[in-house]
N, C-alpha and C. Protein backbone atom coordinates (compact mmCIF):
# COMPACT_ATOMS: atom_id res chain seq x y z
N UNK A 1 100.98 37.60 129.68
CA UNK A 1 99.71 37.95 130.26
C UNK A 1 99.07 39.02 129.40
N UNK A 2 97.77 38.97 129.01
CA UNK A 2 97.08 40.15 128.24
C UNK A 2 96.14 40.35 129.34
N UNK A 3 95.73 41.56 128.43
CA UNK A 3 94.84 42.62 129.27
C UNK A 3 93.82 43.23 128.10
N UNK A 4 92.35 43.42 128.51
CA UNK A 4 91.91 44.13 127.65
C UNK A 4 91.80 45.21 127.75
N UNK A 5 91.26 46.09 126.41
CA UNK A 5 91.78 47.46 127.01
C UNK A 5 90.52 48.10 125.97
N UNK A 6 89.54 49.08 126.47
CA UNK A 6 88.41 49.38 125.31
C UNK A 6 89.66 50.36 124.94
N UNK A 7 89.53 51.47 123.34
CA UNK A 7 89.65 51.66 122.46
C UNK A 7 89.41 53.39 123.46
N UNK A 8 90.65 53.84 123.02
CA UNK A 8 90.70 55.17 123.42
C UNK A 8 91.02 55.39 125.68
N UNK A 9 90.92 54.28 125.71
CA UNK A 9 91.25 53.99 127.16
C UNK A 9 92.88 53.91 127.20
N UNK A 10 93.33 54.75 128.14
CA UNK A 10 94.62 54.78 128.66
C UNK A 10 94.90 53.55 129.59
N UNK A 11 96.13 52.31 129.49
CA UNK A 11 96.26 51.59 130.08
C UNK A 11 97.86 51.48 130.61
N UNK A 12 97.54 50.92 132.21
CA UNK A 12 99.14 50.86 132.86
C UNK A 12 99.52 49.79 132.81
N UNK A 13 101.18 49.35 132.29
CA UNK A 13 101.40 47.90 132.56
C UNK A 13 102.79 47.76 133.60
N UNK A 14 102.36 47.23 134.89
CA UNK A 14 103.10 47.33 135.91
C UNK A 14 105.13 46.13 135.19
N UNK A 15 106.06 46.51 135.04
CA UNK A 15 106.90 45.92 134.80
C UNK A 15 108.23 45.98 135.98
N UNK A 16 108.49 44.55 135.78
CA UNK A 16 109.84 44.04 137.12
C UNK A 16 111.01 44.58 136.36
N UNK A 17 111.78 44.79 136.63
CA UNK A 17 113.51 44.70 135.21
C UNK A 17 114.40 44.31 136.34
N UNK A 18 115.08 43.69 136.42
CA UNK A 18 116.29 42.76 136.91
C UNK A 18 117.22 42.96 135.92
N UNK A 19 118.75 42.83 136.95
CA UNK A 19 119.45 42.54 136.23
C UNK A 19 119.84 40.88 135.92
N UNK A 20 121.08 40.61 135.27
CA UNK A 20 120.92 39.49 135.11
C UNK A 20 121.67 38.56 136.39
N UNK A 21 122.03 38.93 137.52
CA UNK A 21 121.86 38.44 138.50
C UNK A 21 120.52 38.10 139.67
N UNK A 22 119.49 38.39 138.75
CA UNK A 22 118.32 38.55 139.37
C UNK A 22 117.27 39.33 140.77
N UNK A 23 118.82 40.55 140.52
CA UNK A 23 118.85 42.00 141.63
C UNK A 23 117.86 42.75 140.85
N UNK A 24 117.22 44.11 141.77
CA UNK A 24 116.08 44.78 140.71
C UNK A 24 117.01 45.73 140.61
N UNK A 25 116.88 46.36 139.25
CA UNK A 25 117.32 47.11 138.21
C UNK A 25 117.00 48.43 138.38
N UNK A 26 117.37 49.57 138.86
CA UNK A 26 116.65 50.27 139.28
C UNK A 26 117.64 52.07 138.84
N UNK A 27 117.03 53.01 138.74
CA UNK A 27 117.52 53.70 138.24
C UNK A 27 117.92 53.71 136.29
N UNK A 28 116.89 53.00 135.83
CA UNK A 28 116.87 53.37 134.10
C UNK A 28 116.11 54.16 133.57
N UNK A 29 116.56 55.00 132.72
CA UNK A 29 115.22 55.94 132.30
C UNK A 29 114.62 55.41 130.98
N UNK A 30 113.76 56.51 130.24
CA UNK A 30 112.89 56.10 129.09
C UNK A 30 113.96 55.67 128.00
N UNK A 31 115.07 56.17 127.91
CA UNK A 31 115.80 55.82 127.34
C UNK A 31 116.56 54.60 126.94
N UNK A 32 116.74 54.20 127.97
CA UNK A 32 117.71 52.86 128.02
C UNK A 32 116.51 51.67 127.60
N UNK A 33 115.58 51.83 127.76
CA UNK A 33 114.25 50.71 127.32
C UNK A 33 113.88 50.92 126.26
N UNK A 34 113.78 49.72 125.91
CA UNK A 34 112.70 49.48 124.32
C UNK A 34 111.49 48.61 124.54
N UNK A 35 110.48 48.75 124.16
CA UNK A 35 109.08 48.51 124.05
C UNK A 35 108.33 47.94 123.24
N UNK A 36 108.07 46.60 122.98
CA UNK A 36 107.15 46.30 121.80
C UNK A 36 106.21 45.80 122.21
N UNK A 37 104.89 45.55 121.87
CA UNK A 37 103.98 45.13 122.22
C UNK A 37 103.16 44.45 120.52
N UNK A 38 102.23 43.54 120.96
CA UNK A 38 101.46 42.64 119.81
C UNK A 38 99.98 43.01 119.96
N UNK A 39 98.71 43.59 119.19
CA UNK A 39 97.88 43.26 120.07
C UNK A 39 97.74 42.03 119.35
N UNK A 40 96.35 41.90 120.11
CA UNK A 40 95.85 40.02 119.77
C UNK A 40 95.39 39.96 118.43
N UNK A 41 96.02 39.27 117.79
CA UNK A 41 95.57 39.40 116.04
C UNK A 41 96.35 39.43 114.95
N UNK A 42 97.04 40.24 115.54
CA UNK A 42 98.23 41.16 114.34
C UNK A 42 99.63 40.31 114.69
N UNK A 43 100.09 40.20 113.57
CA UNK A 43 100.77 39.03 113.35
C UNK A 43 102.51 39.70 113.36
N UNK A 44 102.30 40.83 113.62
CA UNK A 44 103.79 41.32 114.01
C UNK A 44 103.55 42.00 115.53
N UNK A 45 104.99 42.50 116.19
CA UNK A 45 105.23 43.17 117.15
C UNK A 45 104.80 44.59 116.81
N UNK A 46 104.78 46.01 117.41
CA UNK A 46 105.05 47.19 117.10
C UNK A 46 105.82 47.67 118.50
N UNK A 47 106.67 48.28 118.00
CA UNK A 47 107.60 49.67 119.13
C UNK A 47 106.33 50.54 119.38
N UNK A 48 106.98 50.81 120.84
CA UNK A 48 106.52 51.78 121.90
C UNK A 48 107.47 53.07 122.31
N UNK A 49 106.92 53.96 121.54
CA UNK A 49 108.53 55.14 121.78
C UNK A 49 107.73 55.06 123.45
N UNK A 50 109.36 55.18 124.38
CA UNK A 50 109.36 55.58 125.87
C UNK A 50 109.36 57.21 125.76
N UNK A 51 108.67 57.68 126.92
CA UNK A 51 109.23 58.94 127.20
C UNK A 51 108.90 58.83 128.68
N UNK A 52 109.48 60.13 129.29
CA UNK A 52 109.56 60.72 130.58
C UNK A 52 108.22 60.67 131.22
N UNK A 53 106.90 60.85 130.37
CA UNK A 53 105.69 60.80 130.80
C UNK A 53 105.44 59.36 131.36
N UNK A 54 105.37 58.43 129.80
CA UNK A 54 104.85 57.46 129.75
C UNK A 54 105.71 55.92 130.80
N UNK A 55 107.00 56.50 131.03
CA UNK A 55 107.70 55.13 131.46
C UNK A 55 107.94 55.94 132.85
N UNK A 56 107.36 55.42 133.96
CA UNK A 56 107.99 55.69 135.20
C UNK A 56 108.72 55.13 136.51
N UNK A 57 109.68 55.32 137.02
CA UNK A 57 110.11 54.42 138.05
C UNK A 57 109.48 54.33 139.45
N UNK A 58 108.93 53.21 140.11
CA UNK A 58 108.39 53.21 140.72
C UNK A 58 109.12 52.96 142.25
N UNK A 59 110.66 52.56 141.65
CA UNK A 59 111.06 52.24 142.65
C UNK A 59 111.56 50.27 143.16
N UNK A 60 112.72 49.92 143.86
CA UNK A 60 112.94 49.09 144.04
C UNK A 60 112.44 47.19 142.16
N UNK A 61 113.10 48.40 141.34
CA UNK A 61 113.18 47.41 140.25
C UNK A 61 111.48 47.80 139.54
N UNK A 62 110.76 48.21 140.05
CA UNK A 62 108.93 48.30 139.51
C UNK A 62 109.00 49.17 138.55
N UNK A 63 108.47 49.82 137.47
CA UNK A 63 108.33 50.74 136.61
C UNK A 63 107.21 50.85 136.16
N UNK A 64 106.26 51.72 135.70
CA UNK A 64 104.78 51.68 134.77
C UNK A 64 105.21 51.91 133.59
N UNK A 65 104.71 51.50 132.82
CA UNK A 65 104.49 51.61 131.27
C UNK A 65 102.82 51.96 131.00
N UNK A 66 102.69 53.50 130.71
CA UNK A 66 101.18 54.13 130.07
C UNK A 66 100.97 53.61 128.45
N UNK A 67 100.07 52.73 128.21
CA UNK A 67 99.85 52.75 126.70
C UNK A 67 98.54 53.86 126.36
């Protein structure tokens, strides 16, 4: 799913994490996640360093991701 996003705009991307029994995952911090994202165009991935700000738990498996 994409999203647009104007240019200098802060954007949230709501994420599920399961484990692989398909239970929600709950209790991971910025740490244990890795992050890549594409925008539309660019023909590679790029990493998203996590931090404490930007990755938050929302609870019952939900997390935000701030780009």
């Amino acid at each position: 799913m994409g999203q647009i996003v104007t240019q200098n705009i802060s954007a949230d991307l709501l994420a599920v994490l399961t484990t692989t029994a398909g239970l929600p995952a709950t209790g991971r911090d910025f740490m244990s996640i890795q992050c890549q994202f594409r925008k539309d165009g660019d023909p590679s991935f790029n990493n998203k360093t996590m931090t404490a700000i930007n990755f938050v738990e929302l609870g019952s498996g939900f997390y935000r991701i701030t780009f």
